[in-house]
PDB file of N, CA and C in Angstrom:
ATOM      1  N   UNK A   1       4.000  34.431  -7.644  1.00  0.00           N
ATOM      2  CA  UNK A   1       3.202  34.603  -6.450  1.00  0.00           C
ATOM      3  C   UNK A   1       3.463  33.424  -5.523  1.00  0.00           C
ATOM      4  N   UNK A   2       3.448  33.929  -4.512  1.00  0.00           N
ATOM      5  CA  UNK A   2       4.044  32.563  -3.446  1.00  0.00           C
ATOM      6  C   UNK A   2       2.823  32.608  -2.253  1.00  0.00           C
ATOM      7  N   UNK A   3       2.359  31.505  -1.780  1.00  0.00           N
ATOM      8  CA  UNK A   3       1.468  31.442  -1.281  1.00  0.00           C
ATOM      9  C   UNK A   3       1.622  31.090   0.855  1.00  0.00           C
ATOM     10  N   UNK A   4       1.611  31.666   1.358  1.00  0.00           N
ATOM     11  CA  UNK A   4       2.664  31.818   2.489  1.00  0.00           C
ATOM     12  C   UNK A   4       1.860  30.482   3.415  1.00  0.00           C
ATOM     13  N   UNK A   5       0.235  30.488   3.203  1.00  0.00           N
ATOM     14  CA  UNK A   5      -0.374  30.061   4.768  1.00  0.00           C
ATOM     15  C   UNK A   5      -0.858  27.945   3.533  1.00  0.00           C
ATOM     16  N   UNK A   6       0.210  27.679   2.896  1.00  0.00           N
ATOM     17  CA  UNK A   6      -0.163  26.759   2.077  1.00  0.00           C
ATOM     18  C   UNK A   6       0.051  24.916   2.971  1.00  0.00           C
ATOM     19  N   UNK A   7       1.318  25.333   4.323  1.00  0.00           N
ATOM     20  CA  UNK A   7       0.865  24.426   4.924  1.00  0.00           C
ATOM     21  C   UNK A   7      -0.187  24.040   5.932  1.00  0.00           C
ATOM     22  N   UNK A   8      -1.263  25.162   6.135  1.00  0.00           N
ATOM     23  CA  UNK A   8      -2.471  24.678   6.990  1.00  0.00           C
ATOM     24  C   UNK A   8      -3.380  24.464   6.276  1.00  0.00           C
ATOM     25  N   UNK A   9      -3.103  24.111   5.023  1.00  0.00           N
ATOM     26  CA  UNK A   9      -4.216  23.967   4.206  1.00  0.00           C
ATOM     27  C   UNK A   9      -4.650  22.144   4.336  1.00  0.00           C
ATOM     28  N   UNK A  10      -3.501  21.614   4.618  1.00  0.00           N
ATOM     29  CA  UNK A  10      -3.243  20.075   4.460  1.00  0.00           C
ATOM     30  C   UNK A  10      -4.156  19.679   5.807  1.00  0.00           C
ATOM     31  N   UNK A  11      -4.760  18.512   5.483  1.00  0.00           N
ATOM     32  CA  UNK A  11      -6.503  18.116   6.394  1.00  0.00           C
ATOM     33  C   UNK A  11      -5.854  17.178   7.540  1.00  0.00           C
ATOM     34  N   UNK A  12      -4.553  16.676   7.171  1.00  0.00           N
ATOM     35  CA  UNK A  12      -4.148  15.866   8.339  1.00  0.00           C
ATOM     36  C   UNK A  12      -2.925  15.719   8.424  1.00  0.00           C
ATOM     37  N   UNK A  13      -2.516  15.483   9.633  1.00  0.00           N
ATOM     38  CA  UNK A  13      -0.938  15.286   9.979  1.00  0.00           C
ATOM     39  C   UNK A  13      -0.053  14.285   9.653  1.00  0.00           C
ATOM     40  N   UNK A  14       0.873  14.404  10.202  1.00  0.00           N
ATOM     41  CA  UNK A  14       2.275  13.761   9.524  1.00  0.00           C
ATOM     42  C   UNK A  14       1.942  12.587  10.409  1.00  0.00           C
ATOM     43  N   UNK A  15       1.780  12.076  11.312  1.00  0.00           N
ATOM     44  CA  UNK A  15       1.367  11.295  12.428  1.00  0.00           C
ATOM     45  C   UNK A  15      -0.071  10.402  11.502  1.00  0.00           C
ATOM     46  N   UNK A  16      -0.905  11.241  11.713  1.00  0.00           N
ATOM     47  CA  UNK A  16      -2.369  10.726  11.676  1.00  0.00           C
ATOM     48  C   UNK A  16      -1.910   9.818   9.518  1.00  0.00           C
ATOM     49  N   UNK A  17      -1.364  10.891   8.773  1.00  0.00           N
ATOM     50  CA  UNK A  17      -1.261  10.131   7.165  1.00  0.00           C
ATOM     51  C   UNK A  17      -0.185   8.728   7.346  1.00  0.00           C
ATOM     52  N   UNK A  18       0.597   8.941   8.250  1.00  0.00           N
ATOM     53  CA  UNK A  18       1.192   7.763   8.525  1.00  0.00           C
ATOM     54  C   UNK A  18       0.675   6.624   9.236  1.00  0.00           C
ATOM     55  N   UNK A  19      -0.146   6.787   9.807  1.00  0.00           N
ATOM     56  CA  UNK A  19      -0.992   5.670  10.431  1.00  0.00           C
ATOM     57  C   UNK A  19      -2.016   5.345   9.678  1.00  0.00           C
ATOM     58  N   UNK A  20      -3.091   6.328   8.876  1.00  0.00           N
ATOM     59  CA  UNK A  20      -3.653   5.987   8.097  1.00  0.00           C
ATOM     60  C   UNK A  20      -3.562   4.719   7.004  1.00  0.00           C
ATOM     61  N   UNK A  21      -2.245   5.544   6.688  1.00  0.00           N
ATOM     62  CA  UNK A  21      -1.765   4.601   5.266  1.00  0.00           C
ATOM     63  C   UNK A  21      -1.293   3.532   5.634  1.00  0.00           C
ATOM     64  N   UNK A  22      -0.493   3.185   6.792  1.00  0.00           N
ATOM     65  CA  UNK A  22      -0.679   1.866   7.505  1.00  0.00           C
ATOM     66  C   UNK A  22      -1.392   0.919   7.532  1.00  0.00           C
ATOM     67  N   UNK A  23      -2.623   1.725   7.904  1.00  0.00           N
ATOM     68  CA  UNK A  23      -4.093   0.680   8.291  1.00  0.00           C
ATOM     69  C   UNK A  23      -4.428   0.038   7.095  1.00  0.00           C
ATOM     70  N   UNK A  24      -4.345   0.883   6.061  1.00  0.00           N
ATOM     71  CA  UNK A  24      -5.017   0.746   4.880  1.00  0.00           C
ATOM     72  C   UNK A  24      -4.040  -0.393   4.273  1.00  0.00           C
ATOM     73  N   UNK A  25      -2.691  -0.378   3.805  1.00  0.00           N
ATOM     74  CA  UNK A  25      -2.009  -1.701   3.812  1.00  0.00           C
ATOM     75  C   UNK A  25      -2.278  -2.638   4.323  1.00  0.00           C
ATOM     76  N   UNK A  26      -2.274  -2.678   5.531  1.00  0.00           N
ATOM     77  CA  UNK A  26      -2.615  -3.470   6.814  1.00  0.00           C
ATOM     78  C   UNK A  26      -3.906  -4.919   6.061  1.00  0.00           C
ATOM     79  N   UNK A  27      -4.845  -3.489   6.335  1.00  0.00           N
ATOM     80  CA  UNK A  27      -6.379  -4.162   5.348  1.00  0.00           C
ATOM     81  C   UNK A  27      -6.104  -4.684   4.711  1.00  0.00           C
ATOM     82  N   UNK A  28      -5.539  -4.413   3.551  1.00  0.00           N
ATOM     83  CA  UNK A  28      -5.661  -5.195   1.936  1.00  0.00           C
ATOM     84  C   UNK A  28      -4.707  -6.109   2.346  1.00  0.00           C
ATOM     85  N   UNK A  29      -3.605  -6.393   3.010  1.00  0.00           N
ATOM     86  CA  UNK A  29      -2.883  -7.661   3.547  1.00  0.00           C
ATOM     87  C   UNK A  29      -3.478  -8.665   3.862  1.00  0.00           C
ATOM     88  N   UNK A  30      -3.940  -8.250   4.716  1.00  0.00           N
ATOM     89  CA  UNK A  30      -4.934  -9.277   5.815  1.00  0.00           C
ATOM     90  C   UNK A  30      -6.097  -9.741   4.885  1.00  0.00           C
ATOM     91  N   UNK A  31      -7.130  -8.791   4.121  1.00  0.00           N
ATOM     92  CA  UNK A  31      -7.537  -9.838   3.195  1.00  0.00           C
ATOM     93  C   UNK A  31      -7.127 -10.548   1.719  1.00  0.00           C
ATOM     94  N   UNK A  32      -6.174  -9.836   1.506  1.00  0.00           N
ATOM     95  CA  UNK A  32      -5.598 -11.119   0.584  1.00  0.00           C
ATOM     96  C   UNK A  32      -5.173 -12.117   1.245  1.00  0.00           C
ATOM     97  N   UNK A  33      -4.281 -12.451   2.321  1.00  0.00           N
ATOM     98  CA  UNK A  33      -4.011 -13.375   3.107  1.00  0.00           C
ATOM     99  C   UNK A  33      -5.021 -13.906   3.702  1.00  0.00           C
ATOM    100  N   UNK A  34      -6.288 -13.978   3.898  1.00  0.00           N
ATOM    101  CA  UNK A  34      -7.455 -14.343   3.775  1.00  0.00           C
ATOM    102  C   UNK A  34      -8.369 -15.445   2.618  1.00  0.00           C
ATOM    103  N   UNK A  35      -8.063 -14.376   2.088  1.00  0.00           N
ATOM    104  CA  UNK A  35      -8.280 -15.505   0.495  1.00  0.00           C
ATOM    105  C   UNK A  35      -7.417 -16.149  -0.101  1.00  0.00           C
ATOM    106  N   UNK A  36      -6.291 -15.883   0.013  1.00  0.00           N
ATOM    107  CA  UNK A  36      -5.246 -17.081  -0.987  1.00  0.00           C
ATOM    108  C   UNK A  36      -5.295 -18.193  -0.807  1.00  0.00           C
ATOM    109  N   UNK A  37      -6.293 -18.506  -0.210  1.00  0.00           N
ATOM    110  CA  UNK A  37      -6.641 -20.660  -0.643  1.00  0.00           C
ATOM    111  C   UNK A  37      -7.072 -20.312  -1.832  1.00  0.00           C
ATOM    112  N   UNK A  38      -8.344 -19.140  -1.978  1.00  0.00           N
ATOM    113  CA  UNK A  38      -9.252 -18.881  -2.792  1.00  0.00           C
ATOM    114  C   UNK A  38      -9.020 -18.954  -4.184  1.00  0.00           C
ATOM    115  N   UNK A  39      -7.912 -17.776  -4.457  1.00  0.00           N
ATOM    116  CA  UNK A  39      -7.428 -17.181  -5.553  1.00  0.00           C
ATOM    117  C   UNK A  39      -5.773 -16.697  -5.138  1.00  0.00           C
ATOM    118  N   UNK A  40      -5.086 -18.515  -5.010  1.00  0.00           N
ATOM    119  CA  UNK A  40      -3.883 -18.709  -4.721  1.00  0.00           C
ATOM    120  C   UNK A  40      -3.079 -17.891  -6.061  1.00  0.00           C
ATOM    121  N   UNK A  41      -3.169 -18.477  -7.235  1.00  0.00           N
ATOM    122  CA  UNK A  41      -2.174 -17.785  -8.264  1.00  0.00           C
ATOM    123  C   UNK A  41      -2.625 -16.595  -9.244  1.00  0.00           C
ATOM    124  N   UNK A  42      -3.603 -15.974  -8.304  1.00  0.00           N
ATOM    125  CA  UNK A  42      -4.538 -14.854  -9.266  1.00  0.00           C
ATOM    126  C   UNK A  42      -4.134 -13.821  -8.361  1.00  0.00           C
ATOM    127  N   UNK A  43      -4.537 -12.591  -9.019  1.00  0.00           N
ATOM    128  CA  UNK A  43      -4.317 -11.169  -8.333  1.00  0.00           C
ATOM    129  C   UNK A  43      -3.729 -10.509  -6.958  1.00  0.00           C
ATOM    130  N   UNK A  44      -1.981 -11.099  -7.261  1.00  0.00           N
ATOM    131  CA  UNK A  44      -1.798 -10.795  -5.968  1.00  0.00           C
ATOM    132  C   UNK A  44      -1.201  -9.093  -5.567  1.00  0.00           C
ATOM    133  N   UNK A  45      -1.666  -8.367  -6.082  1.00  0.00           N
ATOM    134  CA  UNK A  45      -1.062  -7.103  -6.210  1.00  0.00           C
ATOM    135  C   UNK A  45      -2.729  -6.120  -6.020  1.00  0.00           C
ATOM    136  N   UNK A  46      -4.011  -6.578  -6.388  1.00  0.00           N
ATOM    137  CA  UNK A  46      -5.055  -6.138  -6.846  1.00  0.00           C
ATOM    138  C   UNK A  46      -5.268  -5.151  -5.304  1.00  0.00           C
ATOM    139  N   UNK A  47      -5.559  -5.783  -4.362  1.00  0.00           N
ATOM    140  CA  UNK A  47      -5.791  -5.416  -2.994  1.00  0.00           C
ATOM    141  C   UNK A  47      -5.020  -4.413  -2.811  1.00  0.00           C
ATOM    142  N   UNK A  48      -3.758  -4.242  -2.720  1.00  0.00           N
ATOM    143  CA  UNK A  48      -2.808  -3.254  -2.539  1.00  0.00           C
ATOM    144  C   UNK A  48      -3.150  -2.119  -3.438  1.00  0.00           C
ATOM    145  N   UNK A  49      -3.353  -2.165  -4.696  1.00  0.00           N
ATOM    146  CA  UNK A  49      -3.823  -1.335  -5.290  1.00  0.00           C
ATOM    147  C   UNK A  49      -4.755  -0.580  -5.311  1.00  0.00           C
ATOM    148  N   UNK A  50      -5.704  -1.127  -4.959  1.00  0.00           N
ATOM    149  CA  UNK A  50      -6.927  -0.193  -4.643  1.00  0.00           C
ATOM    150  C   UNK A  50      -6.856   0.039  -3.249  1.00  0.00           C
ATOM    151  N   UNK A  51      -5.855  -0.006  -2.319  1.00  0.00           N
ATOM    152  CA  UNK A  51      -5.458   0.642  -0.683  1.00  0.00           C
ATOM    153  C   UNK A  51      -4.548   1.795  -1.297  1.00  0.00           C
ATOM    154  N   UNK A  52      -3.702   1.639  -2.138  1.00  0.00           N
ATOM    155  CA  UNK A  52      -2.667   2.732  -2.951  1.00  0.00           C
ATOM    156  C   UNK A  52      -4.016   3.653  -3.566  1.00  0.00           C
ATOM    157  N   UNK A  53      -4.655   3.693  -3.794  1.00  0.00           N
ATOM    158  CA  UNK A  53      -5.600   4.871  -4.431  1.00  0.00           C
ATOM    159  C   UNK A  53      -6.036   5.165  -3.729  1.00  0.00           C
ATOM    160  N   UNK A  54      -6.665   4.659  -2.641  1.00  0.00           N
ATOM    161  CA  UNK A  54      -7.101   5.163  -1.055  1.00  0.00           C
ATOM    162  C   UNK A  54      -6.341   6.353  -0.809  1.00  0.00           C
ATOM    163  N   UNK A  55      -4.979   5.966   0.024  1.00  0.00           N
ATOM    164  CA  UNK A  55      -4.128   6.608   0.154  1.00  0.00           C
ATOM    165  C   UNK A  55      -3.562   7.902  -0.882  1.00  0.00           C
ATOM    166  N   UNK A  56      -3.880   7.447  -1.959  1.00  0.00           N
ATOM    167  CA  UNK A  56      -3.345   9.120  -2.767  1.00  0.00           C
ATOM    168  C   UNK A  56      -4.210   9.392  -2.877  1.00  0.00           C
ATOM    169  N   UNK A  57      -5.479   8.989  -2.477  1.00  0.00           N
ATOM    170  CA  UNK A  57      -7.192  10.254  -2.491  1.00  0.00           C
ATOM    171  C   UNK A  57      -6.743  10.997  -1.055  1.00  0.00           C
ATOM    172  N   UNK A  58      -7.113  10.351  -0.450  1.00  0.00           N
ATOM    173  CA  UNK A  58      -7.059  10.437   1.412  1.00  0.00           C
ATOM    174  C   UNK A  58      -5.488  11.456   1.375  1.00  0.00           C
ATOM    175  N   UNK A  59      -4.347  10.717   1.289  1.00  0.00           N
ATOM    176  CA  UNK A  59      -3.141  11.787   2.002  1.00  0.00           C
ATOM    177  C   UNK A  59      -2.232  12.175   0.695  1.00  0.00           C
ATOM    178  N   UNK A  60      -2.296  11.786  -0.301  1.00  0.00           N
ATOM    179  CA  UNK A  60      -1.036  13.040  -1.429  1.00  0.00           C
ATOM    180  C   UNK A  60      -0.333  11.565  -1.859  1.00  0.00           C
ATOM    181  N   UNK A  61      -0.098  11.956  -3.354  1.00  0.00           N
ATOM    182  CA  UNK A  61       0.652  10.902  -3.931  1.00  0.00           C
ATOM    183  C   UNK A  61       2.248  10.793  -3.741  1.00  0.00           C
ATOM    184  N   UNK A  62       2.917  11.341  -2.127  1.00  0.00           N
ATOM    185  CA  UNK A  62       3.791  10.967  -1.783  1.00  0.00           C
ATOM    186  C   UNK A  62       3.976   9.918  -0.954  1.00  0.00           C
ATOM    187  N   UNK A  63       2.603   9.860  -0.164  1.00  0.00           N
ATOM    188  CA  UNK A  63       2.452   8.991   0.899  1.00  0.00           C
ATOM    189  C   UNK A  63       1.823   7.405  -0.300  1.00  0.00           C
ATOM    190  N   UNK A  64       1.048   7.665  -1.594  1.00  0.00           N
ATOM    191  CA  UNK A  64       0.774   6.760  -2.102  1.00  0.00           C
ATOM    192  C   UNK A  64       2.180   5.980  -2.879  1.00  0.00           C
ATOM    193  N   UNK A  65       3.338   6.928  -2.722  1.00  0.00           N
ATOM    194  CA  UNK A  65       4.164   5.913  -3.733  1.00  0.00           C
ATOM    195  C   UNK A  65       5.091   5.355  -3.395  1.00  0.00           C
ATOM    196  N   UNK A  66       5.294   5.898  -1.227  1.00  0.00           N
ATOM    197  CA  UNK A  66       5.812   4.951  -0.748  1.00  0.00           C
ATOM    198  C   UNK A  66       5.071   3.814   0.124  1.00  0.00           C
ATOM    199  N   UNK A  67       3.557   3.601  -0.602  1.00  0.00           N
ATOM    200  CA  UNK A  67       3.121   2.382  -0.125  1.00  0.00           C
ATOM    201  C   UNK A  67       3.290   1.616  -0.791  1.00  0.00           C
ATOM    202  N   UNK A  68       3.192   2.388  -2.697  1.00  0.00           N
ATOM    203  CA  UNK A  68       3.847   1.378  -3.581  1.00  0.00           C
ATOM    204  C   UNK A  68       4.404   0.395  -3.451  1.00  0.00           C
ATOM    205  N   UNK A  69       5.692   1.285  -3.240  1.00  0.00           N
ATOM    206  CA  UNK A  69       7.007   0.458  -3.156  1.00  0.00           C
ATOM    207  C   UNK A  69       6.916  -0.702  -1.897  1.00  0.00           C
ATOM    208  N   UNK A  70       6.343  -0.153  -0.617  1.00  0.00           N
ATOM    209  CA  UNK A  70       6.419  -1.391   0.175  1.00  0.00           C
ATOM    210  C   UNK A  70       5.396  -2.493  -0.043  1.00  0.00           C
ATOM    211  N   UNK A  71       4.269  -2.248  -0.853  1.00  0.00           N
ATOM    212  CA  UNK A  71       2.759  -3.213  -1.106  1.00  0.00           C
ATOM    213  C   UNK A  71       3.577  -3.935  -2.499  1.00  0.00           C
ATOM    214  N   UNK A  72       4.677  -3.383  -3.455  1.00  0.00           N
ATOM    215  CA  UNK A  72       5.360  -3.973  -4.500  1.00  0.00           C
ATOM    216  C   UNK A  72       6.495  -5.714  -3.586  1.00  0.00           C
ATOM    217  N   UNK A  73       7.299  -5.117  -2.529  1.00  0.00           N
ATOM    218  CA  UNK A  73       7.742  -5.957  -1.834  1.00  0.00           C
ATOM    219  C   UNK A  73       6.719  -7.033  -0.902  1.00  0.00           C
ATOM    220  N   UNK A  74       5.956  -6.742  -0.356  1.00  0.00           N
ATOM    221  CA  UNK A  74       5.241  -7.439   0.363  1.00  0.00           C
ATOM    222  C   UNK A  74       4.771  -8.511  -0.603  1.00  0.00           C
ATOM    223  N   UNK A  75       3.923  -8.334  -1.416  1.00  0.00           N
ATOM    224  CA  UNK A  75       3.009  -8.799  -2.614  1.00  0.00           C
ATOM    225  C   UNK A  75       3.809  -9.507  -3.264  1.00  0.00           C
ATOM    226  N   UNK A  76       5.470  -9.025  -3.335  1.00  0.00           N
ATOM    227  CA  UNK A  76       6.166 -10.300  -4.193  1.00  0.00           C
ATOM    228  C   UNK A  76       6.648 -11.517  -3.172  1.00  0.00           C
ATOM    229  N   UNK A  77       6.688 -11.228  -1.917  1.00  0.00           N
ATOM    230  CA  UNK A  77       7.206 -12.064  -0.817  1.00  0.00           C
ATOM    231  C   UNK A  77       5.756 -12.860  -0.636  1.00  0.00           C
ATOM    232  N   UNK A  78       4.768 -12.512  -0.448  1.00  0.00           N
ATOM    233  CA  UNK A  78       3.831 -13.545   0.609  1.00  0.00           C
ATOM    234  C   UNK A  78       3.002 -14.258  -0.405  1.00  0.00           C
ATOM    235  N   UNK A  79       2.334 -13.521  -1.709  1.00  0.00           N
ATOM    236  CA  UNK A  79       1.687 -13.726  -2.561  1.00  0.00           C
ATOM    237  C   UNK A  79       2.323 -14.123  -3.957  1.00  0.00           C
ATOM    238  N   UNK A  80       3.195 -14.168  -4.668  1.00  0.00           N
ATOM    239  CA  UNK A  80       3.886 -14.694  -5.506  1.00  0.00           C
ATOM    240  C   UNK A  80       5.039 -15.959  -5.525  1.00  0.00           C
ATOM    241  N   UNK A  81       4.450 -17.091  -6.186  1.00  0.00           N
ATOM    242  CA  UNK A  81       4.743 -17.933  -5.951  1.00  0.00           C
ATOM    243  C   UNK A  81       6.571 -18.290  -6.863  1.00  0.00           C
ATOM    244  N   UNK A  82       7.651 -18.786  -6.311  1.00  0.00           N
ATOM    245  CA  UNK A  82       7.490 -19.152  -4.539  1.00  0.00           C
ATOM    246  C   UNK A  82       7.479 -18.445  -3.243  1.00  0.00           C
ATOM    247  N   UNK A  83       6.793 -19.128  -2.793  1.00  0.00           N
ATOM    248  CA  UNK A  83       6.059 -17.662  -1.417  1.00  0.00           C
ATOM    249  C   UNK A  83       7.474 -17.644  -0.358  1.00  0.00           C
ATOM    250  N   UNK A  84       7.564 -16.629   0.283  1.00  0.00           N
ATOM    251  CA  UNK A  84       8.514 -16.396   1.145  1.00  0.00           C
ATOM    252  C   UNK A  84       9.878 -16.345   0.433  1.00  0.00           C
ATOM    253  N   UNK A  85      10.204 -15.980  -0.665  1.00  0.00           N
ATOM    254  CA  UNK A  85      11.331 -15.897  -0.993  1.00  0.00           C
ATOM    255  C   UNK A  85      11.622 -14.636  -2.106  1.00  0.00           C
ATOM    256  N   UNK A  86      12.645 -13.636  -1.714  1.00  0.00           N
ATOM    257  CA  UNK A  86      13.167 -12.956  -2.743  1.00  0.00           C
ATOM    258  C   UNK A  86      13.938 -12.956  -3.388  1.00  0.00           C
ATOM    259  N   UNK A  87      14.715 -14.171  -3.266  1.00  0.00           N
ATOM    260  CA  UNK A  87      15.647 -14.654  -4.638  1.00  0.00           C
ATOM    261  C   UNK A  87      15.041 -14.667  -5.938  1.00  0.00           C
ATOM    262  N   UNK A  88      16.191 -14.422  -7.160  1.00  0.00           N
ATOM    263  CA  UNK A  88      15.697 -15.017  -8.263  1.00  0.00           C
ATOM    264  C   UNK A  88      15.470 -16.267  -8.591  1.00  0.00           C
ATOM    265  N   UNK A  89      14.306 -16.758  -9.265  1.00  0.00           N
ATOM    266  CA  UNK A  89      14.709 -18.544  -9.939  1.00  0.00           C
ATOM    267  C   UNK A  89      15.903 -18.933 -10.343  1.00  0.00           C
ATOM    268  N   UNK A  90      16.294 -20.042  -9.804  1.00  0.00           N
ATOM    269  CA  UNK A  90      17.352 -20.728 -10.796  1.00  0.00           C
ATOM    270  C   UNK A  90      16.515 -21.828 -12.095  1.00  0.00           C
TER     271      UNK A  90
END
């Protein structure tokens, strides 16, 4: 059985889930970068994570697993020490 009228079923657009999921990164950026005097070598992935469940409640776990991947890069660049760098240790 094939279901014909299955893309108006979806609550928001390609536009509006992309900006959404934006914001929502956005957020959890801005306050971890907020607190890292706070809780410099603690949970730097935590924030992103609970914006990633946002996002696969809110728009589909396609839009959640390419925030993954970019909240995985961000989080190792700004928040994992040494900060600003994606090299490996020597």
């Amino acid at each position: 059985m094939r279901i014909q009228n299955s893309k108006s079923w979806v609550k928001y657009s390609f536009g509006n889930a992309a900006l959404g999921s934006f914001a929502f990164l956005l957020m959890a950026f801005i306050i971890r970068y907020a607190l890292q005097p706070l809780i410099e070598p603690y949970a730097p992935f935590h924030f992103f994570i609970v914006a990633c469940l946002f996002i696969a409640y809110l728009y589909g776990y396609r839009w959640a697993l390419l925030a993954t991947l970019i909240s995985a890069q961000v989080g190792s660049f700004f928040f994992v020490h040494p900060y600003s760098l994606l090299a490996p240790l020597r």
